[in-house]
PDB file of N, CA and C in Angstrom:
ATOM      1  N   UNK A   1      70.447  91.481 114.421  1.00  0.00           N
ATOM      2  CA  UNK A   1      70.567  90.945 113.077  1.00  0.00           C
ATOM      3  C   UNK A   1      70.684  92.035 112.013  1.00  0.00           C
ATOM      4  N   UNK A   2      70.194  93.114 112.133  1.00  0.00           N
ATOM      5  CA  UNK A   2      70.159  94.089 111.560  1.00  0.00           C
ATOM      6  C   UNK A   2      71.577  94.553 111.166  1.00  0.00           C
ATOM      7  N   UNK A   3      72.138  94.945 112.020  1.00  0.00           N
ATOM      8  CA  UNK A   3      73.483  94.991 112.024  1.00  0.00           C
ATOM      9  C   UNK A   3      74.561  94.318 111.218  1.00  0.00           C
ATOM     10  N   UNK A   4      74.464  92.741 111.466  1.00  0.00           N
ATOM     11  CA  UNK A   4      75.219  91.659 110.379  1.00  0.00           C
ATOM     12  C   UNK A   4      75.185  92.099 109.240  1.00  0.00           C
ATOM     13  N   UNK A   5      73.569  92.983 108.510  1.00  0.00           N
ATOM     14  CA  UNK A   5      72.978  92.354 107.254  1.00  0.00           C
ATOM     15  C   UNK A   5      73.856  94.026 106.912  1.00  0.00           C
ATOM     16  N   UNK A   6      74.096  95.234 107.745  1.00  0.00           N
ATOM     17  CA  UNK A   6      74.141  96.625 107.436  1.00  0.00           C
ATOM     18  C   UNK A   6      75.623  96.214 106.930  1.00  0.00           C
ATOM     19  N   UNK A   7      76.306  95.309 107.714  1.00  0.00           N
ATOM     20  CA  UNK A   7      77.761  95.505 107.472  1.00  0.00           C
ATOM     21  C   UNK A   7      78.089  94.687 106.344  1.00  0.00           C
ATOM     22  N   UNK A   8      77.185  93.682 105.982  1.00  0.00           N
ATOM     23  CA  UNK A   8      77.462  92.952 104.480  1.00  0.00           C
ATOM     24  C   UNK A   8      77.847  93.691 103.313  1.00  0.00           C
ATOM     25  N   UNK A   9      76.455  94.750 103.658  1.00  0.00           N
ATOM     26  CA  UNK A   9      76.372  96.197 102.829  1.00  0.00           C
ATOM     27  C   UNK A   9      77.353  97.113 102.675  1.00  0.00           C
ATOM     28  N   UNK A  10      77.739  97.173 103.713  1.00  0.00           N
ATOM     29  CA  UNK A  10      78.691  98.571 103.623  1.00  0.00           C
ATOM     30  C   UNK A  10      80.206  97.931 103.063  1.00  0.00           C
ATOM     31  N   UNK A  11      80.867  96.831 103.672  1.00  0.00           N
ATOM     32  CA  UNK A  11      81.669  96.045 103.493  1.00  0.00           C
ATOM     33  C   UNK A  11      81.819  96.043 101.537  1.00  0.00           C
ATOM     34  N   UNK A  12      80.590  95.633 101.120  1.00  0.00           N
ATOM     35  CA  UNK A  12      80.274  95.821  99.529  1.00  0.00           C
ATOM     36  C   UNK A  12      80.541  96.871  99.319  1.00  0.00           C
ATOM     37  N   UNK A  13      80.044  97.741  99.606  1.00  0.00           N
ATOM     38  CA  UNK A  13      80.075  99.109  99.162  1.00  0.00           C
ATOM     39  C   UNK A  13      81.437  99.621  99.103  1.00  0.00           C
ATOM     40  N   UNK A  14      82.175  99.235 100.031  1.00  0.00           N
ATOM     41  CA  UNK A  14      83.392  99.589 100.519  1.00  0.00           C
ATOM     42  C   UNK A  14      84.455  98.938  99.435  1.00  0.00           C
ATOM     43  N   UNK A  15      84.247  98.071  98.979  1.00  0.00           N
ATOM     44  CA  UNK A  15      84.707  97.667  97.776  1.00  0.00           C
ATOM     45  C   UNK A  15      84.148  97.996  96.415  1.00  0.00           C
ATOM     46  N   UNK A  16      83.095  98.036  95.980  1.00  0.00           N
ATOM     47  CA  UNK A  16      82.778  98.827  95.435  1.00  0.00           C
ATOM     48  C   UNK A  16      83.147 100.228  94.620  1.00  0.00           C
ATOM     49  N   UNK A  17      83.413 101.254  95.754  1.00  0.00           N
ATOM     50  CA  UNK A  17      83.859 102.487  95.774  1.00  0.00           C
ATOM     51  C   UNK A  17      85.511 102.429  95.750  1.00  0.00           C
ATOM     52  N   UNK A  18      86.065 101.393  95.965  1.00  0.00           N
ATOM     53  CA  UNK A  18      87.548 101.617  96.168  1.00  0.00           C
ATOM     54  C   UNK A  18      88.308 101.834  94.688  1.00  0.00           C
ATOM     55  N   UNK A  19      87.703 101.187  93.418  1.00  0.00           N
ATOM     56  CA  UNK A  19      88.393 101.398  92.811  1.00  0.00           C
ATOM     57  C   UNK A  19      89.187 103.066  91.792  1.00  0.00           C
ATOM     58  N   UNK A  20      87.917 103.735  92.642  1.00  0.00           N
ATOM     59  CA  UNK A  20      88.078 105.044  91.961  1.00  0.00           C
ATOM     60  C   UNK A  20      89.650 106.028  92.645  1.00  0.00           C
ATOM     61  N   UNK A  21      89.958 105.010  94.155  1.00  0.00           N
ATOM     62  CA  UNK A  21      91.157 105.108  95.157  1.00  0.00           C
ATOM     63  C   UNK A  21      92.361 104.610  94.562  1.00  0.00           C
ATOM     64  N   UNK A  22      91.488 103.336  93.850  1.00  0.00           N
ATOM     65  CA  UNK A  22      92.775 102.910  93.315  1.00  0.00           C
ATOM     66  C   UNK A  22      93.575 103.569  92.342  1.00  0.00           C
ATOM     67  N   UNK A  23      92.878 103.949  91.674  1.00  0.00           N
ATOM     68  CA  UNK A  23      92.866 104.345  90.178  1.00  0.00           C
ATOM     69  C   UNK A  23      94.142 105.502  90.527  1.00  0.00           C
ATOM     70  N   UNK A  24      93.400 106.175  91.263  1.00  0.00           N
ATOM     71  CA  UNK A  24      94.134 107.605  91.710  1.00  0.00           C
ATOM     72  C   UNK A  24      95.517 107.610  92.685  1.00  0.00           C
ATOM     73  N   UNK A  25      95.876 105.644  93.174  1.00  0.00           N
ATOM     74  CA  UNK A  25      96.710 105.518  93.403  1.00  0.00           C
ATOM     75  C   UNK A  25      98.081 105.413  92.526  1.00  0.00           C
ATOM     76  N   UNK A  26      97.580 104.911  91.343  1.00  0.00           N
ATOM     77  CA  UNK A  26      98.244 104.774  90.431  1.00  0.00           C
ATOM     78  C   UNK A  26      98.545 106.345  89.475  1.00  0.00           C
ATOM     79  N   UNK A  27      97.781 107.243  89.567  1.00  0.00           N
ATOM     80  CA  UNK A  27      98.082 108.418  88.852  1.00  0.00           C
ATOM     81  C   UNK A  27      98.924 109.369  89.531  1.00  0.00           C
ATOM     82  N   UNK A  28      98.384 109.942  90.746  1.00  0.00           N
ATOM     83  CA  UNK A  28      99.232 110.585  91.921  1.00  0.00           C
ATOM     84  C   UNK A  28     101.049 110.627  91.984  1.00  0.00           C
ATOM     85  N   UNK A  29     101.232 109.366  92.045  1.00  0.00           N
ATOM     86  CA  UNK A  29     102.383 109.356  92.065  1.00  0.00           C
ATOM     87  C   UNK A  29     103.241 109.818  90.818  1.00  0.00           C
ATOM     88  N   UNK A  30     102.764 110.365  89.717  1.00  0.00           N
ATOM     89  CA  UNK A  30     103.600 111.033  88.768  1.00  0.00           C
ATOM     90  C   UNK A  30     103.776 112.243  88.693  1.00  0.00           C
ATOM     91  N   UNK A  31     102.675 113.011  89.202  1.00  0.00           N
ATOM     92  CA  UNK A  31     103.255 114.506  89.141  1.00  0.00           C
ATOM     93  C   UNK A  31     104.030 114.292  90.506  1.00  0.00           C
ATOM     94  N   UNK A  32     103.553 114.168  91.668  1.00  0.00           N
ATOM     95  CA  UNK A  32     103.947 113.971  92.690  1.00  0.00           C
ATOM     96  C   UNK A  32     105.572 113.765  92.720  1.00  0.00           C
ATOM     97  N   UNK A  33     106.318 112.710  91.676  1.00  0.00           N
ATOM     98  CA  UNK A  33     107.603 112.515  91.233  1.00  0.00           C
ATOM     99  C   UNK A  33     107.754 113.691  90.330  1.00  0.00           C
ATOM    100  N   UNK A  34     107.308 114.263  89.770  1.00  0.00           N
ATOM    101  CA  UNK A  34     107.950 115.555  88.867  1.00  0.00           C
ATOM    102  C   UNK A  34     107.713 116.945  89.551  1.00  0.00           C
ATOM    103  N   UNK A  35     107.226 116.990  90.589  1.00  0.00           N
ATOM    104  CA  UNK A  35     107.364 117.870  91.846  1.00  0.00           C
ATOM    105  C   UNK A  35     108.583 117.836  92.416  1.00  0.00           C
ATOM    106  N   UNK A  36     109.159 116.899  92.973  1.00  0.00           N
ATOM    107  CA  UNK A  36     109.962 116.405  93.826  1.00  0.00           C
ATOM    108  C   UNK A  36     111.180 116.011  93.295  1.00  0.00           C
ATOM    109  N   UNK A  37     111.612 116.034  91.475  1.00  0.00           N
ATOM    110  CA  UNK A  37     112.296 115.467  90.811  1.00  0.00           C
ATOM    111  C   UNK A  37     113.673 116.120  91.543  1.00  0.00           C
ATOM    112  N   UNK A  38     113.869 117.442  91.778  1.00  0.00           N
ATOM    113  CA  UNK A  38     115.279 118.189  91.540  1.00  0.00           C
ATOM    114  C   UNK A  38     115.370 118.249  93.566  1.00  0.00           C
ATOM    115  N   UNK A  39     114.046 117.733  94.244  1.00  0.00           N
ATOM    116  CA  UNK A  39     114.674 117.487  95.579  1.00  0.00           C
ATOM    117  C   UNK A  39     115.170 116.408  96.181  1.00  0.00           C
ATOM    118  N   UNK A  40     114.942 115.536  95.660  1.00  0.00           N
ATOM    119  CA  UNK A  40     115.047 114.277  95.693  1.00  0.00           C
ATOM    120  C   UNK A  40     116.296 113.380  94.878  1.00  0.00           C
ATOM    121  N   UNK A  41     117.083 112.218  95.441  1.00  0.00           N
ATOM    122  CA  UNK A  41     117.477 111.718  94.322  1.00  0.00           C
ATOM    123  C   UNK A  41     116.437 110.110  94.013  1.00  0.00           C
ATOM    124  N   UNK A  42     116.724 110.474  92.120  1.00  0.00           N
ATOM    125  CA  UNK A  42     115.379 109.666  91.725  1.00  0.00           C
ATOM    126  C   UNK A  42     115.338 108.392  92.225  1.00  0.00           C
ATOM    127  N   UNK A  43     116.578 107.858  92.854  1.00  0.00           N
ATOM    128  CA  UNK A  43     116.527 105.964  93.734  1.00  0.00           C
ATOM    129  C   UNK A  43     115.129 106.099  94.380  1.00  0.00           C
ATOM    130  N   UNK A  44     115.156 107.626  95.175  1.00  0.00           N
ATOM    131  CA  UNK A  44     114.091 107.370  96.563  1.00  0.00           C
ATOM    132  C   UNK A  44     112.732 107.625  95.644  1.00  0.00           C
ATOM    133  N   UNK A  45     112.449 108.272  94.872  1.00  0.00           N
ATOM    134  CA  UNK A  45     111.288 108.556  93.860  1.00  0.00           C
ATOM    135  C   UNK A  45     110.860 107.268  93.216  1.00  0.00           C
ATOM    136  N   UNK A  46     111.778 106.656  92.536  1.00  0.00           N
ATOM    137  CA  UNK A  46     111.419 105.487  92.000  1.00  0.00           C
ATOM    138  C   UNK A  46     111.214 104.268  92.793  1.00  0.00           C
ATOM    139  N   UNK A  47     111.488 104.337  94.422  1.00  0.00           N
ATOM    140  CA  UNK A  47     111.597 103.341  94.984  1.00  0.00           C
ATOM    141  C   UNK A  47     109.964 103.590  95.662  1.00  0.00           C
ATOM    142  N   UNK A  48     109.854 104.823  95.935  1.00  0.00           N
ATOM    143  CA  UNK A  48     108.315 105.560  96.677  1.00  0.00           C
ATOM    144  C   UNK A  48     107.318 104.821  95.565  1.00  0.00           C
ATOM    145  N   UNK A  49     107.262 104.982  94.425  1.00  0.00           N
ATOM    146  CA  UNK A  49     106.257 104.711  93.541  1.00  0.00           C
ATOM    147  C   UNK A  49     106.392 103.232  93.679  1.00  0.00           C
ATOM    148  N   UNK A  50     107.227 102.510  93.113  1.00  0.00           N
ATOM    149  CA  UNK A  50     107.518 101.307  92.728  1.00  0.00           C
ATOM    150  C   UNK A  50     106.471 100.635  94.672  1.00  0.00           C
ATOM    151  N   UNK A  51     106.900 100.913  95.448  1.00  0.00           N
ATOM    152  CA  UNK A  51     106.284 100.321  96.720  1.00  0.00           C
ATOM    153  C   UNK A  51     104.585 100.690  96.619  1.00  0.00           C
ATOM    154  N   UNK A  52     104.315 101.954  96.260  1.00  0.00           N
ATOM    155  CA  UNK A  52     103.370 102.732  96.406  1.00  0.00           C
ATOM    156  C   UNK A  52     102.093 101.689  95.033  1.00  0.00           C
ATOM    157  N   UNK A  53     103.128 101.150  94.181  1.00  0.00           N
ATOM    158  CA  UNK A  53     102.550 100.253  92.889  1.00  0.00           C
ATOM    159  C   UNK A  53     102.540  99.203  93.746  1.00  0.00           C
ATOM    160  N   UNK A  54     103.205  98.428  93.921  1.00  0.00           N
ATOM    161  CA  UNK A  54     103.456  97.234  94.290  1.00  0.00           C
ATOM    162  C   UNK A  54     102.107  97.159  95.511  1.00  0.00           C
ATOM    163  N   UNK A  55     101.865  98.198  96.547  1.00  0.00           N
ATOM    164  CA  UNK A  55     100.692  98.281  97.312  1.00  0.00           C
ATOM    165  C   UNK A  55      99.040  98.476  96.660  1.00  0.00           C
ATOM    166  N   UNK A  56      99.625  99.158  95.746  1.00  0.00           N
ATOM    167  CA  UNK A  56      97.820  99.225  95.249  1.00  0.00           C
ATOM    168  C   UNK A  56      97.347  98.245  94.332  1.00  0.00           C
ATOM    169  N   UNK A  57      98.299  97.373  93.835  1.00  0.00           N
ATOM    170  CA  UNK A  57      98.745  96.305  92.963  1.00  0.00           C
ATOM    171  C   UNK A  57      97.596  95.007  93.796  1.00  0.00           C
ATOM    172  N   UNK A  58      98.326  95.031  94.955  1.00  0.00           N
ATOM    173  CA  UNK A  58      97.481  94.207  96.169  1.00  0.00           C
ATOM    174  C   UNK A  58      96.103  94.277  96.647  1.00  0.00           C
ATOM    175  N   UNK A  59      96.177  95.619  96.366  1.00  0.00           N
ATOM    176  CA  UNK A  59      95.068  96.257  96.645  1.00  0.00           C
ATOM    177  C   UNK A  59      93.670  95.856  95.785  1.00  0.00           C
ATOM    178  N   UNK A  60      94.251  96.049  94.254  1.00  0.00           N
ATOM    179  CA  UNK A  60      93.396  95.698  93.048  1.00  0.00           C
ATOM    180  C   UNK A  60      93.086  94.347  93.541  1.00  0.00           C
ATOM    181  N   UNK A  61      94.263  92.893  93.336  1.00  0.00           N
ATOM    182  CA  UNK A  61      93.840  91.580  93.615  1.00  0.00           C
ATOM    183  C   UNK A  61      92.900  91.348  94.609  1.00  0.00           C
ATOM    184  N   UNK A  62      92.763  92.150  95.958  1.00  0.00           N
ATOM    185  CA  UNK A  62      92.239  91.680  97.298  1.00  0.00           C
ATOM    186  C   UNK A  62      90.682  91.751  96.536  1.00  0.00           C
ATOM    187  N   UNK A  63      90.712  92.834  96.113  1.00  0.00           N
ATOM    188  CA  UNK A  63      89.547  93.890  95.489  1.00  0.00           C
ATOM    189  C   UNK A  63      88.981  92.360  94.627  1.00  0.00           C
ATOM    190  N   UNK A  64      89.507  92.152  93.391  1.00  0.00           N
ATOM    191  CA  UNK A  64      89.183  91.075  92.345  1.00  0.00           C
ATOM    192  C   UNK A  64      88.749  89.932  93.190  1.00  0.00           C
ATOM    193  N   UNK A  65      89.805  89.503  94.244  1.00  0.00           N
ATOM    194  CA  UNK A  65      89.623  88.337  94.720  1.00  0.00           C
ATOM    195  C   UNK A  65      87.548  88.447  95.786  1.00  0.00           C
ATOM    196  N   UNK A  66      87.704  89.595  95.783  1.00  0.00           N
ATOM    197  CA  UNK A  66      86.477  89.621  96.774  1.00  0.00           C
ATOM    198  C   UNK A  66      85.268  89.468  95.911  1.00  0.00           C
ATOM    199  N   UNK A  67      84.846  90.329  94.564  1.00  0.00           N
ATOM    200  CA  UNK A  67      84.524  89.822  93.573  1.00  0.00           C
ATOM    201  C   UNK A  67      84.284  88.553  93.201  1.00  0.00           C
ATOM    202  N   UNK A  68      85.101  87.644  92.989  1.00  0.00           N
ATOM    203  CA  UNK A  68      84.711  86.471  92.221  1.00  0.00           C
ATOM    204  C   UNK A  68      84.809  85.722  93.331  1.00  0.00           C
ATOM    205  N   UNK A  69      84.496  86.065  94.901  1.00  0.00           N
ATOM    206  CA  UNK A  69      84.266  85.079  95.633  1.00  0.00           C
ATOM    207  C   UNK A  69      82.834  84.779  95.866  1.00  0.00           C
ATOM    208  N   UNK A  70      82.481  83.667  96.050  1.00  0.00           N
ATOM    209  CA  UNK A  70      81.021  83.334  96.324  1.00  0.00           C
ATOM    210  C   UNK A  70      80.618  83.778  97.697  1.00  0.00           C
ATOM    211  N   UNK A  71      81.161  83.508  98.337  1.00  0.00           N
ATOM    212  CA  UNK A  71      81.168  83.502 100.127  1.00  0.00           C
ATOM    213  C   UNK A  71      81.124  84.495 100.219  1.00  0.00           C
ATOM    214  N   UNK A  72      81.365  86.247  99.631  1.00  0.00           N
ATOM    215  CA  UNK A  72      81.852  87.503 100.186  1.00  0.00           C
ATOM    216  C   UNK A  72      81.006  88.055 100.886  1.00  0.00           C
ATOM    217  N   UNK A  73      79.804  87.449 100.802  1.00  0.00           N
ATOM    218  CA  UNK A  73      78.830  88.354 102.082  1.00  0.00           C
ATOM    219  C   UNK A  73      78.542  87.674 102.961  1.00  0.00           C
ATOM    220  N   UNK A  74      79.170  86.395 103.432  1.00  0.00           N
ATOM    221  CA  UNK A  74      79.047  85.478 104.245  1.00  0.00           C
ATOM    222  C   UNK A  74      79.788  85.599 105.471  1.00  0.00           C
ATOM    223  N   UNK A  75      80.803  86.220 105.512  1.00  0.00           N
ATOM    224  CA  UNK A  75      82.140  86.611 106.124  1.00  0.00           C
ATOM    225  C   UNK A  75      82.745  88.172 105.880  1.00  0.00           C
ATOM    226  N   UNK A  76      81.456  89.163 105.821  1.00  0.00           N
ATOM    227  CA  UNK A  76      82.096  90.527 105.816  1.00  0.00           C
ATOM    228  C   UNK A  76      83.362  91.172 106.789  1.00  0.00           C
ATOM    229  N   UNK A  77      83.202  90.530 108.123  1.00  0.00           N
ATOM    230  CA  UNK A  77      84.374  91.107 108.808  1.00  0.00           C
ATOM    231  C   UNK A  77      86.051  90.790 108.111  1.00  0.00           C
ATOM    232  N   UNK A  78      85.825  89.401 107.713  1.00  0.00           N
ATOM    233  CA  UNK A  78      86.925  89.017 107.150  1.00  0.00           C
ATOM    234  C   UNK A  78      87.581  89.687 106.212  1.00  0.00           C
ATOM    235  N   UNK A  79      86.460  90.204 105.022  1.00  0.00           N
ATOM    236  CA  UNK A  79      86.719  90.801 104.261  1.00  0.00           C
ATOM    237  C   UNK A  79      86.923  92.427 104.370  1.00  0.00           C
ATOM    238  N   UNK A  80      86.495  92.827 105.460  1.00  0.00           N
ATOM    239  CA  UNK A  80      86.577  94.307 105.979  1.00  0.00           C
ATOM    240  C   UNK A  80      88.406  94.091 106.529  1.00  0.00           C
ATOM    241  N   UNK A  81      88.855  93.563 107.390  1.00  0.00           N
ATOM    242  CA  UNK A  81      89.874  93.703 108.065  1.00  0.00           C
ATOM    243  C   UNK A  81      90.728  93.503 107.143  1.00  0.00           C
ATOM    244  N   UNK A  82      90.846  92.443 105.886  1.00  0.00           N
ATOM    245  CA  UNK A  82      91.596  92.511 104.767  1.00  0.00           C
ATOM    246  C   UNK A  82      91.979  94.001 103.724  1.00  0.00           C
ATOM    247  N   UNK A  83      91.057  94.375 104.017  1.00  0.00           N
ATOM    248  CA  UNK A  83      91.054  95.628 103.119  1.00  0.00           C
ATOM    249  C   UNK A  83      91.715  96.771 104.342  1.00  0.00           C
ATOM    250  N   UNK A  84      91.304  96.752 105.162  1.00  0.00           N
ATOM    251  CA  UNK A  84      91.888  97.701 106.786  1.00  0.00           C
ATOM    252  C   UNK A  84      93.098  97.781 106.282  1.00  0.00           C
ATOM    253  N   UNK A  85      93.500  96.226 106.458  1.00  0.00           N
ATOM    254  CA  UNK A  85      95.317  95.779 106.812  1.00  0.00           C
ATOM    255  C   UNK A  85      95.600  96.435 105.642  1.00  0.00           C
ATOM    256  N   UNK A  86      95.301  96.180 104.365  1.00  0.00           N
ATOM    257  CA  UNK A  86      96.106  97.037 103.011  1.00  0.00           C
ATOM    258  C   UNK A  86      96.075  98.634 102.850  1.00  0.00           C
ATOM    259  N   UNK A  87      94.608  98.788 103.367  1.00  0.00           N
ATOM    260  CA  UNK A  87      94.666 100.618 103.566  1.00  0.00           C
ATOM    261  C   UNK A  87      95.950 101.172 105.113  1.00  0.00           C
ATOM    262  N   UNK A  88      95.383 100.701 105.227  1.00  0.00           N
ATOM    263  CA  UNK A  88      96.416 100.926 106.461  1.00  0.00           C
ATOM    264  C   UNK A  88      98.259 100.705 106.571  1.00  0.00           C
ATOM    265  N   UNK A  89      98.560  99.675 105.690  1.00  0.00           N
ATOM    266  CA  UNK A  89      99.807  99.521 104.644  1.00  0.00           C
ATOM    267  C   UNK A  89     100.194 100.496 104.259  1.00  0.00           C
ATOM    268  N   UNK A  90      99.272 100.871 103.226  1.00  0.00           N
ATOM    269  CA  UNK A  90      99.575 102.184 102.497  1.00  0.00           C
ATOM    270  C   UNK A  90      99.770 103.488 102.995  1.00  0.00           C
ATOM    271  N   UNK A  91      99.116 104.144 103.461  1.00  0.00           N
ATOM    272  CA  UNK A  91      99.751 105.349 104.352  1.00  0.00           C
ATOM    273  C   UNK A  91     100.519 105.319 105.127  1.00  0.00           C
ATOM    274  N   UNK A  92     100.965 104.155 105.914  1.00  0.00           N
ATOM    275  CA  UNK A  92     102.096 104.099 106.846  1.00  0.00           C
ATOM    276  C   UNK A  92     103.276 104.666 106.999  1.00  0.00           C
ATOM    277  N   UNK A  93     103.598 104.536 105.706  1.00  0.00           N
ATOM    278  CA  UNK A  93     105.093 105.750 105.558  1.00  0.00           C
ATOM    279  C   UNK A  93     104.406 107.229 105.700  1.00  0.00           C
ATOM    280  N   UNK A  94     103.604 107.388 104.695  1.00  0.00           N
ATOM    281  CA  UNK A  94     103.199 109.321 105.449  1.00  0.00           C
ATOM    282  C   UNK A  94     103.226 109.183 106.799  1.00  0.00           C
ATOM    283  N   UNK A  95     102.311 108.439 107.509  1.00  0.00           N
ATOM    284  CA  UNK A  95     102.207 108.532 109.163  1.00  0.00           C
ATOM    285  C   UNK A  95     103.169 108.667 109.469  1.00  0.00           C
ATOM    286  N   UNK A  96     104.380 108.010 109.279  1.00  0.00           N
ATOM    287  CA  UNK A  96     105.163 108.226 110.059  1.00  0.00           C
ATOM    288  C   UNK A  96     106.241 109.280 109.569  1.00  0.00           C
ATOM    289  N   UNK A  97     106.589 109.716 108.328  1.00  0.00           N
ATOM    290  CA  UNK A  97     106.838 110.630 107.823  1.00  0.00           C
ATOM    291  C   UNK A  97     106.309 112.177 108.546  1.00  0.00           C
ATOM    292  N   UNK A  98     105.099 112.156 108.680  1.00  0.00           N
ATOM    293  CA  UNK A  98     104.323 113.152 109.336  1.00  0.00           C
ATOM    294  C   UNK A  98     104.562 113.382 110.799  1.00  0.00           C
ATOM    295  N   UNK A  99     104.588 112.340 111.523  1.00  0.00           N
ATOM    296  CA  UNK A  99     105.074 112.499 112.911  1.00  0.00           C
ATOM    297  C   UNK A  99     106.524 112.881 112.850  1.00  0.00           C
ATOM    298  N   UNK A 100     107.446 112.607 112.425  1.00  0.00           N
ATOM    299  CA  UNK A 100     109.256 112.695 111.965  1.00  0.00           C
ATOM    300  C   UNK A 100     109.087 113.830 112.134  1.00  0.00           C
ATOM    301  N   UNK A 101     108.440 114.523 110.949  1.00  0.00           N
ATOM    302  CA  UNK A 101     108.519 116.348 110.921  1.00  0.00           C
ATOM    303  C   UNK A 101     107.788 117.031 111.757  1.00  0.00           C
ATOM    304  N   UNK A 102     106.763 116.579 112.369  1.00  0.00           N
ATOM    305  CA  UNK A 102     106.317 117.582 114.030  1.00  0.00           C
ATOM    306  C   UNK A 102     107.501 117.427 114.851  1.00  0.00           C
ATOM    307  N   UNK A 103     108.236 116.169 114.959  1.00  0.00           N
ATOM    308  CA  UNK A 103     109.250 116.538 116.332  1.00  0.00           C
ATOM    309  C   UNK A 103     110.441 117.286 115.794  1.00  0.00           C
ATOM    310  N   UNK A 104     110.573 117.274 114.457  1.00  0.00           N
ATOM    311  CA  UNK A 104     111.516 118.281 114.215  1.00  0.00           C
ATOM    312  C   UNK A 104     111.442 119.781 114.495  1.00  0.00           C
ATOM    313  N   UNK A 105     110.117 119.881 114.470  1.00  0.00           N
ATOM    314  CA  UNK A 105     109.564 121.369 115.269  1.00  0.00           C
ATOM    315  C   UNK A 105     109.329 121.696 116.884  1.00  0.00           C
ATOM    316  N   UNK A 106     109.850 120.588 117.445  1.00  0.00           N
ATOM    317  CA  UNK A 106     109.881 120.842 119.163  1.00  0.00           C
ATOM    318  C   UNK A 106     111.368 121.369 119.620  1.00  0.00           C
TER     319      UNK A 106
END
């Protein structure tokens, strides 16, 4: 039982703490585009952010929606794997971006 009550907790917490992720999802991507301005053409820059918004966008609602739910510590796994699936969304292009360029080095 102990366990159930640890993961209610952390699950909270875990939301909780995300918005300071979020925040920094939304800032990142501008120098990040004025780094990259003269390597890049701006379609793929504006299309990186615009997805990269559109994800943390989701991110915020899941976040809100967990908030003003009554039930949220009733069903922590639910609410843990919801948040997984969107973190896990989000880096997906680096991941695989990142693997692309190791095999370019074999």
């Amino acid at each position: 039982m102990p366990e159930v009550i640890q993961r209610k907790y952390f699950v909270d917490l875990f939301f909780k703490q995300s918005y300071a992720v979020l925040f920094a999802n939304f800032v990142i991507p501008l120098p990040v585009a004025y780094i990259f301005r003269d390597a890049l053409p701006a379609a793929w820059i504006g299309s990186w952010i615009l997805a990269l918004y559109v994800l943390t966008l989701g991110r915020v609602l899941l976040s809100r929606r967990y908030f003003a739910s009554a039930d949220r510590l009733s069903q922590p796994e639910t609410w843990a794997w919801r948040a997984a699936l969107l973190s896990w969304r989000s880096v997906l292009p680096a991941a695989i971006r990142n693997c692309w360029s190791s095999l370019a080095w074999c």
